[in-house]
Protein backbone atom coordinates (compact mmCIF):
# COMPACT_ATOMS: atom_id res chain seq x y z
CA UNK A 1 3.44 -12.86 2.78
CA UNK A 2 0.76 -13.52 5.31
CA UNK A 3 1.08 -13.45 8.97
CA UNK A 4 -2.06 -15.14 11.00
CA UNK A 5 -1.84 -16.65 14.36
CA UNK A 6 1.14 -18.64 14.62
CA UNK A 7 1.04 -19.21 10.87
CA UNK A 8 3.28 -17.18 8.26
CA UNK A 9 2.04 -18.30 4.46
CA UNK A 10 3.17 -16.77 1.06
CA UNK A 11 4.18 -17.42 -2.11
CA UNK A 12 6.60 -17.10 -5.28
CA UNK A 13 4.32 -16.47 -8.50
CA UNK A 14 4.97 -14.90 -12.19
CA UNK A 15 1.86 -12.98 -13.01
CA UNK A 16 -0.55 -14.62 -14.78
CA UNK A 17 -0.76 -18.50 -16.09
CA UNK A 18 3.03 -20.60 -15.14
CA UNK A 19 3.39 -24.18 -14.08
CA UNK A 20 6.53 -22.73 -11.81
CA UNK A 21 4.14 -21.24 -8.71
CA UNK A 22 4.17 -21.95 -5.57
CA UNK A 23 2.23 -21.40 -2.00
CA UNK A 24 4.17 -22.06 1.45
CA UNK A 25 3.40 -21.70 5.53
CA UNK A 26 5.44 -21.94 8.39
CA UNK A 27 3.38 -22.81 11.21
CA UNK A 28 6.20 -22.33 14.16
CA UNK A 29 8.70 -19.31 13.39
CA UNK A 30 11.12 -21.34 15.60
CA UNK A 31 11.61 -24.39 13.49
CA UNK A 32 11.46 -23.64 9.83
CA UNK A 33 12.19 -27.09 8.97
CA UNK A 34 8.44 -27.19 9.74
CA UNK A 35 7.05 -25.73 6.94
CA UNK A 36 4.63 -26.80 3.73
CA UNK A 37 5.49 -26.15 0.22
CA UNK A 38 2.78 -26.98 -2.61
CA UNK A 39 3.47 -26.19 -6.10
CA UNK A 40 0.73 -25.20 -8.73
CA UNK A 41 -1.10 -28.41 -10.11
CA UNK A 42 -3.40 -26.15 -12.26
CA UNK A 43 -1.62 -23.63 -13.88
CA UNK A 44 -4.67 -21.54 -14.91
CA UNK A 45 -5.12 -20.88 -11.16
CA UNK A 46 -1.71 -20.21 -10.32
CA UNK A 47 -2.63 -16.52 -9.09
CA UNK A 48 -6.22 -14.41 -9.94
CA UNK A 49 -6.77 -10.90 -9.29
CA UNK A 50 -10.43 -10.22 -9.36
CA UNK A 51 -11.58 -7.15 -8.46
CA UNK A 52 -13.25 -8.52 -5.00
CA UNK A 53 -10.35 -9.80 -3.50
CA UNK A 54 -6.67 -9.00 -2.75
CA UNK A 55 -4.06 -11.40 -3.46
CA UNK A 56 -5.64 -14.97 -4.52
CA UNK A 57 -3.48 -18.22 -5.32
CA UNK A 58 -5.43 -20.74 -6.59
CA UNK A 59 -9.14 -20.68 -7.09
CA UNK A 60 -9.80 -20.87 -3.25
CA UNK A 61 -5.93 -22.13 -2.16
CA UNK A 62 -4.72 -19.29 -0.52
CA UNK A 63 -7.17 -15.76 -1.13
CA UNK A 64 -7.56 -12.62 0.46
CA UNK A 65 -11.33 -11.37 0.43
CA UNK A 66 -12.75 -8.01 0.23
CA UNK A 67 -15.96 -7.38 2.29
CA UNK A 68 -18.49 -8.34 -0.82
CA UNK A 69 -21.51 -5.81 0.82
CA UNK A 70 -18.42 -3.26 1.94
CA UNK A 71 -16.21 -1.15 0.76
CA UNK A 72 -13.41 -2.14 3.17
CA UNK A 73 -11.26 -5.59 3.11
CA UNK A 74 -12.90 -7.94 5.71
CA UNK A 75 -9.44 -9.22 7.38
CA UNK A 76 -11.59 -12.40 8.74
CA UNK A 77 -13.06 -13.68 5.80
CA UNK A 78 -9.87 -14.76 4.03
CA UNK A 79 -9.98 -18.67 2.72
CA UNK A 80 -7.85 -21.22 2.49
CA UNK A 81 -9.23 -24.03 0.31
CA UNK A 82 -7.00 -27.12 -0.95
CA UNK A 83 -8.01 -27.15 -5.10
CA UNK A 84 -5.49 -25.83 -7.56
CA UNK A 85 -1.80 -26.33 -5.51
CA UNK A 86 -0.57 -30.03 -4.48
CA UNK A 87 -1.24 -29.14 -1.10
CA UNK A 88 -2.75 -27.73 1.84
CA UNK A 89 -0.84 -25.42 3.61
CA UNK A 90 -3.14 -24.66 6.90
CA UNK A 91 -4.15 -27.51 8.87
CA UNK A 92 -7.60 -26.49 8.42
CA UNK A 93 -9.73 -25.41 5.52
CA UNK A 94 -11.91 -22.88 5.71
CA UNK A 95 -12.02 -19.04 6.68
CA UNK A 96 -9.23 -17.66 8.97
CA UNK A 97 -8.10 -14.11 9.70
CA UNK A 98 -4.77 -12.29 8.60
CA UNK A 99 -2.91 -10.02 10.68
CA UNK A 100 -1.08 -8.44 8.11
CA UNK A 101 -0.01 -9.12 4.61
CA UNK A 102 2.61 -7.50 2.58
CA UNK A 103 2.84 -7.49 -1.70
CA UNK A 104 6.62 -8.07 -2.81
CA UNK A 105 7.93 -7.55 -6.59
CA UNK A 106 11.17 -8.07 -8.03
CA UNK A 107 12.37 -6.90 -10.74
CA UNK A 108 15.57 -7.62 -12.68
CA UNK A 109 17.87 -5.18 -13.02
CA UNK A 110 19.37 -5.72 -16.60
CA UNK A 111 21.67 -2.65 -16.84
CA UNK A 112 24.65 -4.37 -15.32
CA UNK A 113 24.59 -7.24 -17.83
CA UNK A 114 25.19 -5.03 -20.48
CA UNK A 115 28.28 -3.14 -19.14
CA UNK A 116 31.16 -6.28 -18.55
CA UNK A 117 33.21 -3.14 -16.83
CA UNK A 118 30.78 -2.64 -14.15
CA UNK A 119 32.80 -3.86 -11.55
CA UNK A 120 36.45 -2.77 -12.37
């Protein structure tokens, strides 16, 4: 999840190649019927993590860049480029700036299925 601005984008991904991605943005926290959702149209793209940059969905979709000529993440230089999802899910392409972003993983918790008595 990315906050920037007014904007709040993320996404739902399996990591690696799957036809089952997708990016979103809510650009007004009051109305959430307001929002963009653009599933993967290029499954090879669905999500990339290259050394350079933090989270990237998409070849240029939705990407967090790393300062290339620093050792610290530029915050500024993050892109949002319409080419692998559906959809774009900023009004504008192009560079923007991130506030914040947070990294999210779920995992399944299979122990349960395996005892029927877990809940008596």
């Amino acid at each position: 999840m990315w906050k920037s601005g007014n904007y709040i984008s993320g996404s739902h991904n399996e990591y690696g190649k799957t036809k089952d991605s997708f990016i979103f943005s809510f650009n007004n926290k009051d109305n959430i019927k307001n929002h963009i959702l653009s599933r993967v149209v290029n499954e090879k793209y669905a999500i990339d993590n290259f050394f350079l940059f933090g989270p990237s969905f998409g070849i240029e979709d939705l990407k967090i860049c790393e300062g290339v000529e620093s050792s610290f993440i530029d915050y500024a230089s993050n892109c949002c480029v319409r080419e692998s999802y559906e959809k774009r899910i900023r009004e504008t392409d192009g560079n923007f700036a991130i506030e914040e972003y947070e990294v999210f993983q779920i995992i399944k918790d299979h122990g349960c299925l395996n005892n029927q008595n877990h809940f008596e």
